[in-house]
PDB file of N, CA and C in Angstrom:
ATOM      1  N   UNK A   1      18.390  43.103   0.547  1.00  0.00           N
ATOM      2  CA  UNK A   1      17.366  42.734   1.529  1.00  0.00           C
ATOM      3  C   UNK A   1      16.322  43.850   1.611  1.00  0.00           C
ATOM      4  N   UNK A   2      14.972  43.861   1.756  1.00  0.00           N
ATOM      5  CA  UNK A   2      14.149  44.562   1.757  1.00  0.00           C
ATOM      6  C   UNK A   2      13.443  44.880   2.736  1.00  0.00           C
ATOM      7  N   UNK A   3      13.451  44.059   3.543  1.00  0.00           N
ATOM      8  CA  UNK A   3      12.780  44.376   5.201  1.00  0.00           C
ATOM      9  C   UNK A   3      14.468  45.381   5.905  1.00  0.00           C
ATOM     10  N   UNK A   4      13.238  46.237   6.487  1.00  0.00           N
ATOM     11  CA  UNK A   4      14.361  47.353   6.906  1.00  0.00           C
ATOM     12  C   UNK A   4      15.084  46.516   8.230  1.00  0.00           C
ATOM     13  N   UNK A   5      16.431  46.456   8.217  1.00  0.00           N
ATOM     14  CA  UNK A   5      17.007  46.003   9.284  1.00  0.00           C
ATOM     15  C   UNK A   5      16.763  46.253  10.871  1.00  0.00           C
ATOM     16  N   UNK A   6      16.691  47.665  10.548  1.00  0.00           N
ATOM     17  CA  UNK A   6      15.736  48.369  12.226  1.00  0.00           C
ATOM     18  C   UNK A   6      15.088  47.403  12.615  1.00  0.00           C
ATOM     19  N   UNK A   7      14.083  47.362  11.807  1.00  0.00           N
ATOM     20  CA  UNK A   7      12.811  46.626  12.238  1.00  0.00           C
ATOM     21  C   UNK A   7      12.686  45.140  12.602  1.00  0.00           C
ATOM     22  N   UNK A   8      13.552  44.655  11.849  1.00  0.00           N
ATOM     23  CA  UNK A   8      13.808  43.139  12.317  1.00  0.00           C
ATOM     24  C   UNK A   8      14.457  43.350  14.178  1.00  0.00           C
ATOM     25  N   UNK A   9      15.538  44.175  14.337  1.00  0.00           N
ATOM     26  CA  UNK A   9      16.174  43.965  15.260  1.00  0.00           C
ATOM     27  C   UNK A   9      15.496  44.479  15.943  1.00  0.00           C
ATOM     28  N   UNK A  10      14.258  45.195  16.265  1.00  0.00           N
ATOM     29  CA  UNK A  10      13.533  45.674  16.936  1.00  0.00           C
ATOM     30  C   UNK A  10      12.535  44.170  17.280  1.00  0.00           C
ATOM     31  N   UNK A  11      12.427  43.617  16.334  1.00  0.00           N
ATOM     32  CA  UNK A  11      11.438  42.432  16.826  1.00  0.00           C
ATOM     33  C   UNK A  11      12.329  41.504  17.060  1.00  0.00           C
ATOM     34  N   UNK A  12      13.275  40.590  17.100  1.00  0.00           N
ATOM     35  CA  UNK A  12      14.365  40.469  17.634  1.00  0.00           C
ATOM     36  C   UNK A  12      14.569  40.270  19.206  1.00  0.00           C
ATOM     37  N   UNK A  13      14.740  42.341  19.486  1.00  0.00           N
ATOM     38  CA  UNK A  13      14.846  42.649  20.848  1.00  0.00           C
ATOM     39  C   UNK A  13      13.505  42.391  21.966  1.00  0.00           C
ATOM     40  N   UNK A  14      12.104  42.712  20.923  1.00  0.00           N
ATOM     41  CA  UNK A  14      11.136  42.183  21.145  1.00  0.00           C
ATOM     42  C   UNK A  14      11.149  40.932  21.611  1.00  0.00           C
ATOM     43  N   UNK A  15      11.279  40.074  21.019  1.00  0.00           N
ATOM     44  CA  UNK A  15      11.209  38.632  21.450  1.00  0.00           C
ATOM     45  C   UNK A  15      12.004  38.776  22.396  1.00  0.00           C
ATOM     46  N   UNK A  16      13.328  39.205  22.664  1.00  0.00           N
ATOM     47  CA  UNK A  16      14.152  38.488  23.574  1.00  0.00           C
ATOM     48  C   UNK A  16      13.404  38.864  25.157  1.00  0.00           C
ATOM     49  N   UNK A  17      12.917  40.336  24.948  1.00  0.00           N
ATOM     50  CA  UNK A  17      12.058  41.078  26.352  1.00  0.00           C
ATOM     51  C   UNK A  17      11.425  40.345  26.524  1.00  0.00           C
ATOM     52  N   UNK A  18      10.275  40.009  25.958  1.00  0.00           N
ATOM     53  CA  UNK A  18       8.800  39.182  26.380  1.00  0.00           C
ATOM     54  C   UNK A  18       8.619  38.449  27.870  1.00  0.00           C
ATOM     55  N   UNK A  19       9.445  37.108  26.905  1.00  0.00           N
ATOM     56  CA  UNK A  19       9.608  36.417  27.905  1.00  0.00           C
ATOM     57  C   UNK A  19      10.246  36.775  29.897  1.00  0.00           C
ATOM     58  N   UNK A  20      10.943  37.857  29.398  1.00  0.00           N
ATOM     59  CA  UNK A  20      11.772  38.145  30.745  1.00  0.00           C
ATOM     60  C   UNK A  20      10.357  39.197  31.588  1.00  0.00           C
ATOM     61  N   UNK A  21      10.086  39.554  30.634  1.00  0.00           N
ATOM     62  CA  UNK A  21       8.687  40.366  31.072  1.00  0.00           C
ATOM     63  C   UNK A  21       7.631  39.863  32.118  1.00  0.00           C
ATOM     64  N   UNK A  22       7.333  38.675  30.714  1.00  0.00           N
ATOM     65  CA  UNK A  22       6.231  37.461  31.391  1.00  0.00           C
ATOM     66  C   UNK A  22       6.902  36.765  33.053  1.00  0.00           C
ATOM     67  N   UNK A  23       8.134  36.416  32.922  1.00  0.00           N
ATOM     68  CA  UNK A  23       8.749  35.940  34.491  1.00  0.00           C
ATOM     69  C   UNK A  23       9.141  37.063  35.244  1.00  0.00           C
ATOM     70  N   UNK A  24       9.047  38.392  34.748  1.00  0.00           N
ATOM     71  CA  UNK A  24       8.633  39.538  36.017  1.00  0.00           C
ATOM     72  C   UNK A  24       7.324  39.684  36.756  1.00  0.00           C
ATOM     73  N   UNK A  25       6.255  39.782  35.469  1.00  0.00           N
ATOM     74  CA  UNK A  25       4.911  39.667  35.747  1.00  0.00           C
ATOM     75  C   UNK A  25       4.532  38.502  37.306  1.00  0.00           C
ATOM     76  N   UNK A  26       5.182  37.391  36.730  1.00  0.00           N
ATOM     77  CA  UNK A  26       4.582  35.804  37.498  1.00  0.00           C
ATOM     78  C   UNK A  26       5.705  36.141  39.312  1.00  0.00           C
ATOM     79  N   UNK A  27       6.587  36.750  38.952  1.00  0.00           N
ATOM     80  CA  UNK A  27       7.259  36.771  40.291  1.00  0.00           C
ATOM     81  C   UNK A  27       6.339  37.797  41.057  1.00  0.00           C
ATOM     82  N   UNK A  28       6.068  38.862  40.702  1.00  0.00           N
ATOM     83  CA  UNK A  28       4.835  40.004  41.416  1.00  0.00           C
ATOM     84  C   UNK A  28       3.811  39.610  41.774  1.00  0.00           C
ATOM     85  N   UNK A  29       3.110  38.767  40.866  1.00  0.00           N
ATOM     86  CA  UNK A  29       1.768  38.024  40.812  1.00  0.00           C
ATOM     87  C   UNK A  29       1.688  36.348  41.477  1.00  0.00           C
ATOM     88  N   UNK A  30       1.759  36.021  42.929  1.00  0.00           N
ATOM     89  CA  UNK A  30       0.872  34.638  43.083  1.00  0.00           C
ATOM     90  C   UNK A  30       0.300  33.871  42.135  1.00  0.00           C
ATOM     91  N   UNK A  31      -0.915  34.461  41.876  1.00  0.00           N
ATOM     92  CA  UNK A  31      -1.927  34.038  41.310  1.00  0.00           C
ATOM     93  C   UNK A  31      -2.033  33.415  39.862  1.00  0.00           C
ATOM     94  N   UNK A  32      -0.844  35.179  39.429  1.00  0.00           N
ATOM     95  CA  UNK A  32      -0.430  34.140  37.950  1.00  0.00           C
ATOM     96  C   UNK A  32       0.741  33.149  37.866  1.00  0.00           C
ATOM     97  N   UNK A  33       1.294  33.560  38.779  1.00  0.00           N
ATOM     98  CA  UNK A  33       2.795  31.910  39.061  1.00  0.00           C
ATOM     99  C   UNK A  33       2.333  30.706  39.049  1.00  0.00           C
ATOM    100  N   UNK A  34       1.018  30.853  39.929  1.00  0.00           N
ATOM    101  CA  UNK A  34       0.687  29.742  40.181  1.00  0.00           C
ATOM    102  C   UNK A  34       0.132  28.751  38.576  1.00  0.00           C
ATOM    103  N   UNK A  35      -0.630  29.896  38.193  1.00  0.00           N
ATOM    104  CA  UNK A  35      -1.585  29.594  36.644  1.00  0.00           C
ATOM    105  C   UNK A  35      -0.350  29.417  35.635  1.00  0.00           C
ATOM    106  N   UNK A  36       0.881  30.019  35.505  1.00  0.00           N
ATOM    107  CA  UNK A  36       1.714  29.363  34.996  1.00  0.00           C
ATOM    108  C   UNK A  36       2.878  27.846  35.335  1.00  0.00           C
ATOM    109  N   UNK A  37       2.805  27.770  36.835  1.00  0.00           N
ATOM    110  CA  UNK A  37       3.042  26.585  37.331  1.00  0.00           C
ATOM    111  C   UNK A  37       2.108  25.397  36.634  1.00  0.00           C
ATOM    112  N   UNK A  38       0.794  25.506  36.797  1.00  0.00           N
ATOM    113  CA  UNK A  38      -0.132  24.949  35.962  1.00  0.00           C
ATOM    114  C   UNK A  38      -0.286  24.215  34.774  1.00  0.00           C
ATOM    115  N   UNK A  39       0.195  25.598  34.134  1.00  0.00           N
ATOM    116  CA  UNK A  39       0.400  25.491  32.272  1.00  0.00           C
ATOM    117  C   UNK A  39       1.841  24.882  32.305  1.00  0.00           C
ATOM    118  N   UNK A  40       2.757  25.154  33.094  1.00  0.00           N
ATOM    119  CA  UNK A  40       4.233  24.586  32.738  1.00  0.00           C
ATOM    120  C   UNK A  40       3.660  22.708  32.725  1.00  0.00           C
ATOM    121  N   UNK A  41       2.978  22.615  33.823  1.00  0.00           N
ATOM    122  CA  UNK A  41       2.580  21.174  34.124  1.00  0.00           C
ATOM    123  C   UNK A  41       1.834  20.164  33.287  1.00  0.00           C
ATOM    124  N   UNK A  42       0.959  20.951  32.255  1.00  0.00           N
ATOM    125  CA  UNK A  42       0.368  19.949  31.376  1.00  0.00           C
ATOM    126  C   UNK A  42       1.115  19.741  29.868  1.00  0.00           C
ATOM    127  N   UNK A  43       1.549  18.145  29.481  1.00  0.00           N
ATOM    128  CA  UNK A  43       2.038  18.251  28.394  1.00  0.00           C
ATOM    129  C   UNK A  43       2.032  18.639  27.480  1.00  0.00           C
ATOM    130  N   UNK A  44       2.919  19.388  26.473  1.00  0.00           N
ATOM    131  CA  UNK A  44       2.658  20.312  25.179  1.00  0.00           C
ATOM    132  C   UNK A  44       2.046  19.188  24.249  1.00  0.00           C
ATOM    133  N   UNK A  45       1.228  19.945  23.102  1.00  0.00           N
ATOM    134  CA  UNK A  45       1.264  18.751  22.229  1.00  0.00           C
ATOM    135  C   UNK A  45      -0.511  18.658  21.739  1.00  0.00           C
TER     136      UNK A  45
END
């Protein structure tokens, strides 16, 4: 394998943070809860 393993599991761990990030952000923030209440609301697609 040629991609250094570090690095995958670093993006990986990356991904898994993000998201928990983004629903820290929206619990602090009104304004953006709300703007993601929003976006949760219109169909994907």
């Amino acid at each position: 394998m040629t991609l250094d393993e570090n690095a995958v599991r670093a993006l990986l761990r990356m991904d898994e943070l993000i998201p928990v990030a983004v629903e820290d952000i929206a619990a602090a923030d009104p304004v953006y809860r709300k703007a993601a209440q929003a976006d949760e609301a219109q169909p994907s697609g």
